[in-house]
Protein backbone atom coordinates (compact mmCIF):
# COMPACT_ATOMS: atom_id res chain seq x y z
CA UNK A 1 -5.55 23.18 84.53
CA UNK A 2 -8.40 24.29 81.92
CA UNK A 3 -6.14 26.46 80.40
CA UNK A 4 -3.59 23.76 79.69
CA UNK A 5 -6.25 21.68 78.26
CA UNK A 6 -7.52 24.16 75.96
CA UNK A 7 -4.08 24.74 74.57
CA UNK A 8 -3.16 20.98 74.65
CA UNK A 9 -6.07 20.44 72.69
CA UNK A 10 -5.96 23.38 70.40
CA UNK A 11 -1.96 21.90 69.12
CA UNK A 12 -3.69 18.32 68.91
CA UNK A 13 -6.91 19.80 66.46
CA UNK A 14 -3.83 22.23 64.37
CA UNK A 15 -1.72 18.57 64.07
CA UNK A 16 -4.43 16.82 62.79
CA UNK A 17 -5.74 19.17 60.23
CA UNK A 18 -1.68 19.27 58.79
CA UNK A 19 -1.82 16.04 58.33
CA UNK A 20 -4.81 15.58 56.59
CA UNK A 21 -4.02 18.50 54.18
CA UNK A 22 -0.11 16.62 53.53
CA UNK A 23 -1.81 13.83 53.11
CA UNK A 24 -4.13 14.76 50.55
CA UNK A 25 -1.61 16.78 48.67
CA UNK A 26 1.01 13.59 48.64
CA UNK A 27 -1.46 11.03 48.53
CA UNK A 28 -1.11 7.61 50.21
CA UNK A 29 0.81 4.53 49.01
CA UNK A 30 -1.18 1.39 48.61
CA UNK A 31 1.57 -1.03 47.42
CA UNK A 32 0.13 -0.75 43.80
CA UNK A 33 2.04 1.92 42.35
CA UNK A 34 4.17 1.31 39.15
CA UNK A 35 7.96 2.31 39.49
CA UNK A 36 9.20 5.25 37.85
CA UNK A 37 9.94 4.49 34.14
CA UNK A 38 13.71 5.01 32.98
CA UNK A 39 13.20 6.12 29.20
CA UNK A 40 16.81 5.00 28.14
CA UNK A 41 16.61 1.35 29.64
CA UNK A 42 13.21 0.56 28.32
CA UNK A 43 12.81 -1.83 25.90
CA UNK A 44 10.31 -1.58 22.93
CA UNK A 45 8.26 -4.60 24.28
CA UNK A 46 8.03 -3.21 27.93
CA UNK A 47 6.36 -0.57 27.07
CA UNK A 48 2.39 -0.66 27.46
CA UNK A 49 -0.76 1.00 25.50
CA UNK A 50 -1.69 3.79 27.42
CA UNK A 51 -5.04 3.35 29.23
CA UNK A 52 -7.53 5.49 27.62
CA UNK A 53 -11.38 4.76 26.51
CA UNK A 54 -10.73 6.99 23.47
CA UNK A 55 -9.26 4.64 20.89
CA UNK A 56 -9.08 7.11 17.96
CA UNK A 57 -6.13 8.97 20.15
CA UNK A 58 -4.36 5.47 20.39
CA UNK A 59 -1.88 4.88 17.39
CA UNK A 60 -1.02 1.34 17.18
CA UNK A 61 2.91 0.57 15.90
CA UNK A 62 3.78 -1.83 13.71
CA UNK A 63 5.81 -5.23 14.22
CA UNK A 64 9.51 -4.84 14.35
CA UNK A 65 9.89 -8.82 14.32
CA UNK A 66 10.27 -9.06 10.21
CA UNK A 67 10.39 -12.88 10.21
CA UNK A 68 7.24 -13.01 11.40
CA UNK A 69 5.59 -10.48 9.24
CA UNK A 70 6.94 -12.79 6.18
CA UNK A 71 5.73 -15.94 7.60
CA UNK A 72 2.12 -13.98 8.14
CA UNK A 73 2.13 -12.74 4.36
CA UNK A 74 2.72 -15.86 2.84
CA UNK A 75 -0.84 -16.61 3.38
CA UNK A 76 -1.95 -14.39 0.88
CA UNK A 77 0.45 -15.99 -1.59
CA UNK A 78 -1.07 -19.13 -0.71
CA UNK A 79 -4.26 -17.63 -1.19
CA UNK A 80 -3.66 -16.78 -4.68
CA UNK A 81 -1.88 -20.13 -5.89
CA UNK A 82 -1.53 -23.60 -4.82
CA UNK A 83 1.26 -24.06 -2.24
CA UNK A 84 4.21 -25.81 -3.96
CA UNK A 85 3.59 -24.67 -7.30
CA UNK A 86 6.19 -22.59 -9.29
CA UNK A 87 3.68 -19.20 -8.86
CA UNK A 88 3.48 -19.81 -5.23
CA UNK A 89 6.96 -19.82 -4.76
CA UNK A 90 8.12 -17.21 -7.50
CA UNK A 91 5.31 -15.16 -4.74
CA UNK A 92 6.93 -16.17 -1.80
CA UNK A 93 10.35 -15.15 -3.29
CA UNK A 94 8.69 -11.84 -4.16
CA UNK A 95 7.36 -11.50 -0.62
CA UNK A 96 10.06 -12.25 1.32
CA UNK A 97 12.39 -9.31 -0.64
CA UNK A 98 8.80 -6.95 -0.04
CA UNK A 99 6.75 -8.10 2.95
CA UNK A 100 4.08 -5.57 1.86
CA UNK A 101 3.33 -7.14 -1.42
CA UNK A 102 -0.17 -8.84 -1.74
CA UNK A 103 -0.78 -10.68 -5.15
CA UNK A 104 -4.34 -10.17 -4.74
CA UNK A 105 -4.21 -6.35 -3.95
CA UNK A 106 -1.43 -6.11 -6.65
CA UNK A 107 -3.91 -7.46 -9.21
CA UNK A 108 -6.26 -5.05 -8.57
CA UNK A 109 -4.12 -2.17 -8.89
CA UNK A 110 -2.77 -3.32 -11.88
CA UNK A 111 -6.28 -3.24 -13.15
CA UNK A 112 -6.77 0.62 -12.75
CA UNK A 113 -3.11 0.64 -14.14
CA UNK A 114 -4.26 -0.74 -17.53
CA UNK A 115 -6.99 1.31 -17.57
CA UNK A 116 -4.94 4.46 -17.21
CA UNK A 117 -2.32 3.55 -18.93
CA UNK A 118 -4.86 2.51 -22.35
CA UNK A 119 -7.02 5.63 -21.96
CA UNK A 120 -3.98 7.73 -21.68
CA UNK A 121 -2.64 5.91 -25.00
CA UNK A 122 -5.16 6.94 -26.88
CA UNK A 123 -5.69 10.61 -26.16
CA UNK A 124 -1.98 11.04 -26.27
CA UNK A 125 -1.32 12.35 -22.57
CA UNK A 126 2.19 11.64 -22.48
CA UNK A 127 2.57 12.95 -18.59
CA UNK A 128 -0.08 10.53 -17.13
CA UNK A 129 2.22 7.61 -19.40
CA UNK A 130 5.37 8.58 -17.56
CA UNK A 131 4.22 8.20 -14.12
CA UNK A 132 3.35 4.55 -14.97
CA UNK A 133 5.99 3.39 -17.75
CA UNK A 134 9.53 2.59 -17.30
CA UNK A 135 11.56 4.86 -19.80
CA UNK A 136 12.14 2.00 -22.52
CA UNK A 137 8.46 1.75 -22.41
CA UNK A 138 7.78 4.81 -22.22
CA UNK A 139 9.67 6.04 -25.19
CA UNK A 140 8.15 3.38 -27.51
CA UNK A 141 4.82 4.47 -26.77
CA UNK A 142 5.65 8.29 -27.32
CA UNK A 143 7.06 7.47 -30.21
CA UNK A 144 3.84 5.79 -31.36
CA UNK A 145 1.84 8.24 -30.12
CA UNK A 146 4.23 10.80 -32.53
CA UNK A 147 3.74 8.79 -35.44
CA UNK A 148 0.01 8.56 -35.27
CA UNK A 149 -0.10 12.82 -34.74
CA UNK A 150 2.54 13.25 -38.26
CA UNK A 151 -0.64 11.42 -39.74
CA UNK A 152 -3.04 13.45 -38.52
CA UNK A 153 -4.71 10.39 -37.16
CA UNK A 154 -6.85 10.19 -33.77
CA UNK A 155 -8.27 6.95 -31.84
CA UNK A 156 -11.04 6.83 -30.03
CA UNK A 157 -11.37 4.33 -27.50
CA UNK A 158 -13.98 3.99 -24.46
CA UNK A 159 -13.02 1.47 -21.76
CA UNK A 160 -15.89 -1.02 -21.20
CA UNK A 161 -14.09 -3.27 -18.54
CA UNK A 162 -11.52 -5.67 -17.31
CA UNK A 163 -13.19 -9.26 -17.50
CA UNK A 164 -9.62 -10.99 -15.93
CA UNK A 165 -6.68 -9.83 -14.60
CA UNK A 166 -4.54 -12.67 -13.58
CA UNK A 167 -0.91 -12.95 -12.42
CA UNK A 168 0.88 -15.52 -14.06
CA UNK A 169 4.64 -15.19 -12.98
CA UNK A 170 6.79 -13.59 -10.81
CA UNK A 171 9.94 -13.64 -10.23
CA UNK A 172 12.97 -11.58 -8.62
CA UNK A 173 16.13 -10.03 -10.52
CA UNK A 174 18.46 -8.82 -8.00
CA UNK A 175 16.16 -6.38 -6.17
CA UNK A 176 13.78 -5.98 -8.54
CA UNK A 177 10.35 -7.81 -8.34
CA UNK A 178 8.82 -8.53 -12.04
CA UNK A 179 5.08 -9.51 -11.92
CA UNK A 180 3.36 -10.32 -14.87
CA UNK A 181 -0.35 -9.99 -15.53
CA UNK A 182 -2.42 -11.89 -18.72
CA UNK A 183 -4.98 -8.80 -19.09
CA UNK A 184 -8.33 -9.99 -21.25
CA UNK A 185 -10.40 -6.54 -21.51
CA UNK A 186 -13.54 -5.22 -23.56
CA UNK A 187 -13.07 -1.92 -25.64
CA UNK A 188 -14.48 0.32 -28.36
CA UNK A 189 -11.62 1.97 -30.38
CA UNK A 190 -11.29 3.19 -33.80
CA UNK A 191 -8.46 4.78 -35.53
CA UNK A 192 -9.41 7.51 -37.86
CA UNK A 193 -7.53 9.51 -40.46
CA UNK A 194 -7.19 13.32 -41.26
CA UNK A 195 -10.43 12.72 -43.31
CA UNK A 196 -12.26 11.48 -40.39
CA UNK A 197 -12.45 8.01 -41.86
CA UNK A 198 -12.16 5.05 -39.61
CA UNK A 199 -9.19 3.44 -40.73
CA UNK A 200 -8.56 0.36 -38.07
CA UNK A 201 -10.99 -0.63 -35.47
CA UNK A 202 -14.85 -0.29 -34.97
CA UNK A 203 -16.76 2.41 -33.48
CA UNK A 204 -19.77 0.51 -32.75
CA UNK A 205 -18.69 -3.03 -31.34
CA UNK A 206 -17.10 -4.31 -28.35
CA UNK A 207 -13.85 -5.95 -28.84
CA UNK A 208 -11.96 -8.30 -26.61
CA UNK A 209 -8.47 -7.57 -25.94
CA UNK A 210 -6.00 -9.51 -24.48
CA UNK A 211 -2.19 -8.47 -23.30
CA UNK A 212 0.51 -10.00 -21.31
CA UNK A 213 1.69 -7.11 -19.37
CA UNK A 214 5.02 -6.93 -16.85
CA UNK A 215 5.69 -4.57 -14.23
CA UNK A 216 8.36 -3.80 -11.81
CA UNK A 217 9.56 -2.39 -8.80
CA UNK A 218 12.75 -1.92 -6.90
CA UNK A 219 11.96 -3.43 -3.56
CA UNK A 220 14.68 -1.50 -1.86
CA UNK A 221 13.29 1.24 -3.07
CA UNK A 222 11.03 3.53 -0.82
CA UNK A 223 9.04 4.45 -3.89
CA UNK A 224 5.94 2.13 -3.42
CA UNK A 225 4.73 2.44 -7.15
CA UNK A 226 5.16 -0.41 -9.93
CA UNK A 227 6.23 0.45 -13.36
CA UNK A 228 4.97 -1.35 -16.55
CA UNK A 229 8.37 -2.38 -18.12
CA UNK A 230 7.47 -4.82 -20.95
CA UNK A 231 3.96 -5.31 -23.27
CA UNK A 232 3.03 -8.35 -25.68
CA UNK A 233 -0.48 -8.77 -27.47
CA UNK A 234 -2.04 -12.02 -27.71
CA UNK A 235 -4.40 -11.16 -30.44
């Protein structure tokens, strides 16, 4: 009878310990658990931000729903002009062909644009002007830049600033998106001849400057960057 104990008890101890060990090899259902996730029936707006305290490894997409990017964008057009005028909606045209364009941030670029653009001019770096002109443009100012060097003629020019930089039409032709900027600047330039005379300008004064300059893009294109397509003085 102590015999059959032992052994009855020895099974019962060997049973338990199984189970435990399955147990904590399975685990144990608590009703919680999510179902198993079917990659080809998901849709993009069932699917959840993984949980992790580490933010820098989480990569936030962006919105698919383009109607509502638009309608979010239009606030900086309205931010730039008064809603209902012809500049807010020549914007809002702009913006609805290229969500992504911001007058404001568009201003500012074209800022360091005329800069570029200017200094480049005068030293007569003809790569730096073809990343930023269209070809029409481009060749004009090449040809210029030609004409001054069968002279023997040099400018000098030093930038002092950009005092306004305002955007005062827009408009879209076809695809394209033509912005145009009324530039008022301050710079020293002086033209001199083969002599080293100074010819047109004045190396010791600031002079204002001011240019109604146009720029355009493709907005189908992927190409992000504007080109300057058409230049007027107002002096």
């Amino acid at each position: 009878m102590g015999s059959f104990d032992f052994v009855t008890v020895f099974f019962f101890v060997a049973a338990v310990i199984i189970f435990l060990q399955l147990r904590n090899v399975l685990g144990r259902r608590t009703g919680n658990e999510r179902p198993p996730i079917d990659p080809y029936s998901a849709r993009e707006g069932d699917l959840e931000a993984p949980d992790n305290d580490d933010d820098s490894k989480i990569i936030t997409l962006p919105r698919r729903d383009g109607d509502k990017a638009v309608s979010d964008k239009f606030a900086a057009a309205d931010a730039y002009s008064p809603v209902g005028t012809e500049l807010n909606n020549s914007l809002r045209n702009v913006i609805s062909a290229d969500p992504d364009f911001d007058p404001k941030g568009f201003a500012n670029g074209a800022r360091t644009a005329y800069e570029m653009i200017v200094t480049a001019y005068a030293e007569g770096d003809k790569k730096t002007l073809k990343s930023l002109l269209s070809r029409e443009v481009y060749e004009g100012f090449v040809s210029a830049i030609k004409d001054r060097e069968s002279r023997s003629e040099t400018i000098k020019s030093t930038f002092v600033g950009i005092d306004k930089a305002d955007i005062v039409q827009a408009e879209m032709k076809d695809s394209d998106a033509h912005i145009t900027l009324r530039i008022v600047s301050e710079l020293i330039t002086a033209t001199y001849d083969k002599g080293g005379e100074v010819i047109d300008g004045d190396p010791d004064s600031v002079g204002e400057v001011n240019d109604v300059w146009t720029f355009a893009r493709d907005t189908r294109s992927r190409d992000p960057n504007w080109k300057l397509i058409a230049t007027e003085s107002e002096d």
